[in-house]
C-alpha atoms as a PDB file:
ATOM      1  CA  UNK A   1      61.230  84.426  62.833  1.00  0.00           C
ATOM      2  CA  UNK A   2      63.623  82.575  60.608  1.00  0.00           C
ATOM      3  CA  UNK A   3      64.516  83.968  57.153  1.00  0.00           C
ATOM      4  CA  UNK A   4      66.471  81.934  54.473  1.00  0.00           C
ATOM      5  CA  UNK A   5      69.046  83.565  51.961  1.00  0.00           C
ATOM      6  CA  UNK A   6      66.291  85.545  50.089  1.00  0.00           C
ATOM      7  CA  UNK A   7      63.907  82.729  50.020  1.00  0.00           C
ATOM      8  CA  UNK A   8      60.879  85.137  50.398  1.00  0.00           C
ATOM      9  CA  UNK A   9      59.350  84.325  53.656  1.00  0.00           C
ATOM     10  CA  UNK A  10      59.746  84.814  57.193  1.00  0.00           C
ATOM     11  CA  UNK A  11      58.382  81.866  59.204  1.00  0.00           C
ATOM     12  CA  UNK A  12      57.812  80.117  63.220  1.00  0.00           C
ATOM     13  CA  UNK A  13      56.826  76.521  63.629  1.00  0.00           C
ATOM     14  CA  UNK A  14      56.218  74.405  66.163  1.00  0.00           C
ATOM     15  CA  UNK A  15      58.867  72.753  67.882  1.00  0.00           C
ATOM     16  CA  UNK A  16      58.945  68.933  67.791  1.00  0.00           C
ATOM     17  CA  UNK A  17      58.261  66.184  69.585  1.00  0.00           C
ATOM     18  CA  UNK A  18      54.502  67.231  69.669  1.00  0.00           C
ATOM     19  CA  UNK A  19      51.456  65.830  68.003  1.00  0.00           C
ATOM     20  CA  UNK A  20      48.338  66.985  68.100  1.00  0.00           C
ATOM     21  CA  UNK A  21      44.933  65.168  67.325  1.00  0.00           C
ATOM     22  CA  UNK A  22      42.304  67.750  65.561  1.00  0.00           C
ATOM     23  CA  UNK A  23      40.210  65.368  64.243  1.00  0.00           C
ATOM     24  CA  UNK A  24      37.351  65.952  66.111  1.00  0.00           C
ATOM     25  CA  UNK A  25      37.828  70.033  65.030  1.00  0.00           C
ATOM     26  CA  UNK A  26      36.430  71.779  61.803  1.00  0.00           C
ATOM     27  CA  UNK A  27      39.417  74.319  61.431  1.00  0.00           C
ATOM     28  CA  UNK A  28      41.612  76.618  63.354  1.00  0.00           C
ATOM     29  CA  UNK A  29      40.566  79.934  64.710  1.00  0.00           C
ATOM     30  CA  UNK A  30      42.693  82.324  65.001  1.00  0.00           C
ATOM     31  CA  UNK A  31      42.677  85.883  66.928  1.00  0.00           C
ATOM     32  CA  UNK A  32      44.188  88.498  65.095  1.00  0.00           C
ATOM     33  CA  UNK A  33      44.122  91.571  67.117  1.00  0.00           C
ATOM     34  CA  UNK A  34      47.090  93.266  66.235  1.00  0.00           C
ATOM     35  CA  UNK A  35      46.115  92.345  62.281  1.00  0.00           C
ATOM     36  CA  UNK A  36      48.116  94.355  59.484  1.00  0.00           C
ATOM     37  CA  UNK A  37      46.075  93.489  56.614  1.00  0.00           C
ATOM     38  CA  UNK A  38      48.936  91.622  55.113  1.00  0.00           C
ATOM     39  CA  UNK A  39      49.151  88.239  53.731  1.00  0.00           C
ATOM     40  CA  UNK A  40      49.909  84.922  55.542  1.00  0.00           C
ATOM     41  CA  UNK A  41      49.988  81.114  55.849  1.00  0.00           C
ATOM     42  CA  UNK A  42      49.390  78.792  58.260  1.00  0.00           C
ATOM     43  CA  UNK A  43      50.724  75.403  57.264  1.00  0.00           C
ATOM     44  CA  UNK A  44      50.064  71.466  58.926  1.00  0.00           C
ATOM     45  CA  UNK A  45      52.526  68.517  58.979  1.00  0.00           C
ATOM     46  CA  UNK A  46      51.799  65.061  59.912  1.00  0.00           C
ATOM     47  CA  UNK A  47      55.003  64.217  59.623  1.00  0.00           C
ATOM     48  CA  UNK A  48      58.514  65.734  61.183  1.00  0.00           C
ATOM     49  CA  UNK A  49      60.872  65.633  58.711  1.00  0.00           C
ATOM     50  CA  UNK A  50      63.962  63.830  58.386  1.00  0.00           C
ATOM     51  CA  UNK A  51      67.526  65.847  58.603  1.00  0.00           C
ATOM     52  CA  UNK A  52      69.507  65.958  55.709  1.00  0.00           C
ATOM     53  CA  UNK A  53      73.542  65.630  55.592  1.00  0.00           C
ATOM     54  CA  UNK A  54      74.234  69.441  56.367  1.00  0.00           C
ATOM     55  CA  UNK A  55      71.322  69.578  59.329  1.00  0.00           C
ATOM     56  CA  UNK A  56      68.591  71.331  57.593  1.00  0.00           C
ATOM     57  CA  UNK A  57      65.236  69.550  57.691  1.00  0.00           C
ATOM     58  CA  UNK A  58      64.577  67.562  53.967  1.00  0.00           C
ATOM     59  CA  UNK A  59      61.505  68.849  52.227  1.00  0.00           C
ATOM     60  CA  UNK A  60      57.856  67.187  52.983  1.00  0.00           C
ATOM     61  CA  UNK A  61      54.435  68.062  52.075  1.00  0.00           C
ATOM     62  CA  UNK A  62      52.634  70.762  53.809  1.00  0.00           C
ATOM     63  CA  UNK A  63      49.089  71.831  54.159  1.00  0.00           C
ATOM     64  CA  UNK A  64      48.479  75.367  53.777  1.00  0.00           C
ATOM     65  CA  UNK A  65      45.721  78.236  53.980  1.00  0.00           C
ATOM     66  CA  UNK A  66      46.544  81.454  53.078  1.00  0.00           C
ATOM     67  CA  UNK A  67      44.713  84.187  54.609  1.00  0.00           C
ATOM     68  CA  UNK A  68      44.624  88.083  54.928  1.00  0.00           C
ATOM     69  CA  UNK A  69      45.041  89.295  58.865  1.00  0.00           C
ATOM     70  CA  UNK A  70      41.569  91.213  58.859  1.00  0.00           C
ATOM     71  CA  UNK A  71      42.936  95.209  58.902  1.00  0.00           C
ATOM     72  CA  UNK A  72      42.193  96.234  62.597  1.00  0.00           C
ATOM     73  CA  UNK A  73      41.634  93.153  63.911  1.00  0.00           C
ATOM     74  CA  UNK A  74      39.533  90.171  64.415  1.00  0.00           C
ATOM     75  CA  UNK A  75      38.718  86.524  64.733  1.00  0.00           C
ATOM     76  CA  UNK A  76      40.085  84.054  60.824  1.00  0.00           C
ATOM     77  CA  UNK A  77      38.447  80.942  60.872  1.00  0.00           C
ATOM     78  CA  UNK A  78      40.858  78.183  58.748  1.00  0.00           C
ATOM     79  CA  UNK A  79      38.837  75.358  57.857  1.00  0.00           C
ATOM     80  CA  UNK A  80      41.028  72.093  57.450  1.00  0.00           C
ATOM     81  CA  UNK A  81      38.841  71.589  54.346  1.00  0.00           C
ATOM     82  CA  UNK A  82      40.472  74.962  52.421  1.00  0.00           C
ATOM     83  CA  UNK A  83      43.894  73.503  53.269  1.00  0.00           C
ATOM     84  CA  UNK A  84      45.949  72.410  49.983  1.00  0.00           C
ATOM     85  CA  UNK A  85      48.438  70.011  49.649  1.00  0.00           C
ATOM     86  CA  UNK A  86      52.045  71.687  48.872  1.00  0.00           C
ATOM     87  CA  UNK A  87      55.531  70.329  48.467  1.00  0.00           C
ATOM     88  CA  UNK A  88      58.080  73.656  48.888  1.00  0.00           C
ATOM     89  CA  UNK A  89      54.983  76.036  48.061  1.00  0.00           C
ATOM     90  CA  UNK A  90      53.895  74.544  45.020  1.00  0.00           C
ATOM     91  CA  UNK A  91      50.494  72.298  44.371  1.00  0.00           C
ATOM     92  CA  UNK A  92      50.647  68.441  45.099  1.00  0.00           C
ATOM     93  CA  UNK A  93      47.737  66.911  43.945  1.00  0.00           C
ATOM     94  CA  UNK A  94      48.797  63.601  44.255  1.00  0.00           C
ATOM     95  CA  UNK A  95      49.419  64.114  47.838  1.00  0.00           C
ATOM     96  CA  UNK A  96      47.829  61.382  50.664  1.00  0.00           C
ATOM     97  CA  UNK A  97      44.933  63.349  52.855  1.00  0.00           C
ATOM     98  CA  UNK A  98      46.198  65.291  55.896  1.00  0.00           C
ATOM     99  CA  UNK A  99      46.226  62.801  58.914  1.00  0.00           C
ATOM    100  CA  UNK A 100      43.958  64.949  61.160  1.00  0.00           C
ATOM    101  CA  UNK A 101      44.901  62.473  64.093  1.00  0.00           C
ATOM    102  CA  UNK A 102      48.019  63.211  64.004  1.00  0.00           C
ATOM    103  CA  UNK A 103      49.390  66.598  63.223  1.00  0.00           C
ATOM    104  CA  UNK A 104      53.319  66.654  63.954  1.00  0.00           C
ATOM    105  CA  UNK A 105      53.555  70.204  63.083  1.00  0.00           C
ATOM    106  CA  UNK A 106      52.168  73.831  62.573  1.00  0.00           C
ATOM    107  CA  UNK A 107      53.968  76.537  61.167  1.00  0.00           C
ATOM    108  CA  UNK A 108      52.749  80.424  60.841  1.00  0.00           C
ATOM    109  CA  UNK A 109      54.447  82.226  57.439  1.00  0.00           C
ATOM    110  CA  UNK A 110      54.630  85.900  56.059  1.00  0.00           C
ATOM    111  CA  UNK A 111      55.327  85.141  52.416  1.00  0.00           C
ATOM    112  CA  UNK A 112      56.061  87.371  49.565  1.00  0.00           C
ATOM    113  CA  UNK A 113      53.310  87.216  46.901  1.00  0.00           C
ATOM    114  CA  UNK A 114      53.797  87.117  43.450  1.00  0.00           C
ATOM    115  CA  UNK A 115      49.999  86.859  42.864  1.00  0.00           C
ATOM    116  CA  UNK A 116      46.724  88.188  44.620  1.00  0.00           C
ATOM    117  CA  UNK A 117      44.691  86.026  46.941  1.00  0.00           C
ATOM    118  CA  UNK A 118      41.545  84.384  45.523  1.00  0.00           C
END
């Protein structure tokens, strides 16, 4: 896991040069065995983003579901339909649709909420 200065999250992603079509899938489903009850995202990329000056990766838009890891386990269905548009964790309405055919890159995240899930 990578944590950043105090940025409130712990996060993985996957590592490029990958892409993956899902176009023909609903969602994602995950298995959450070892579930803790606590509160996640899983966010989708189609697009890598470019490097800025000092190496770190420049901002993009993500798609993300947030979801609760079902206490003592079990299967979370993600449909790519409840996936939001998000530039640095905040809304982008504006945003082009997620390019299904072409997913660059997923990442998994343990966030620190400021508000309750929906």
């Amino acid at each position: 896991m990578t944590a950043l200065g105090g940025a409130g999250f712990a996060s993985q992603h996957t590592v490029d040069p990958r892409t993956w079509d899902l176009s023909a899938y609903q969602g994602l489903v995950l298995d959450a065995a070892a579930a803790d009850g606590k509160r996640y995202v899983v966010a989708l990329k189609d697009d890598v983003p470019a490097r800025r000056p000092d190496g770190r990766e420049r901002s993009t838009t993500s798609w993300e579901l947030a979801f609760a890891g079902p206490r003592g386990g079990g299967t979370v269905v993600l449909p790519f339909s409840a996936f939001e548009p998000t530039y640095r964790g905040r809304p982008e309405p504006d945003a082009e649709p997620l390019d299904l055919a072409r997913v660059r890159r997923i990442s998994f995240m343990m966030r620190r909420w400021v508000a309750a899930l929906p």
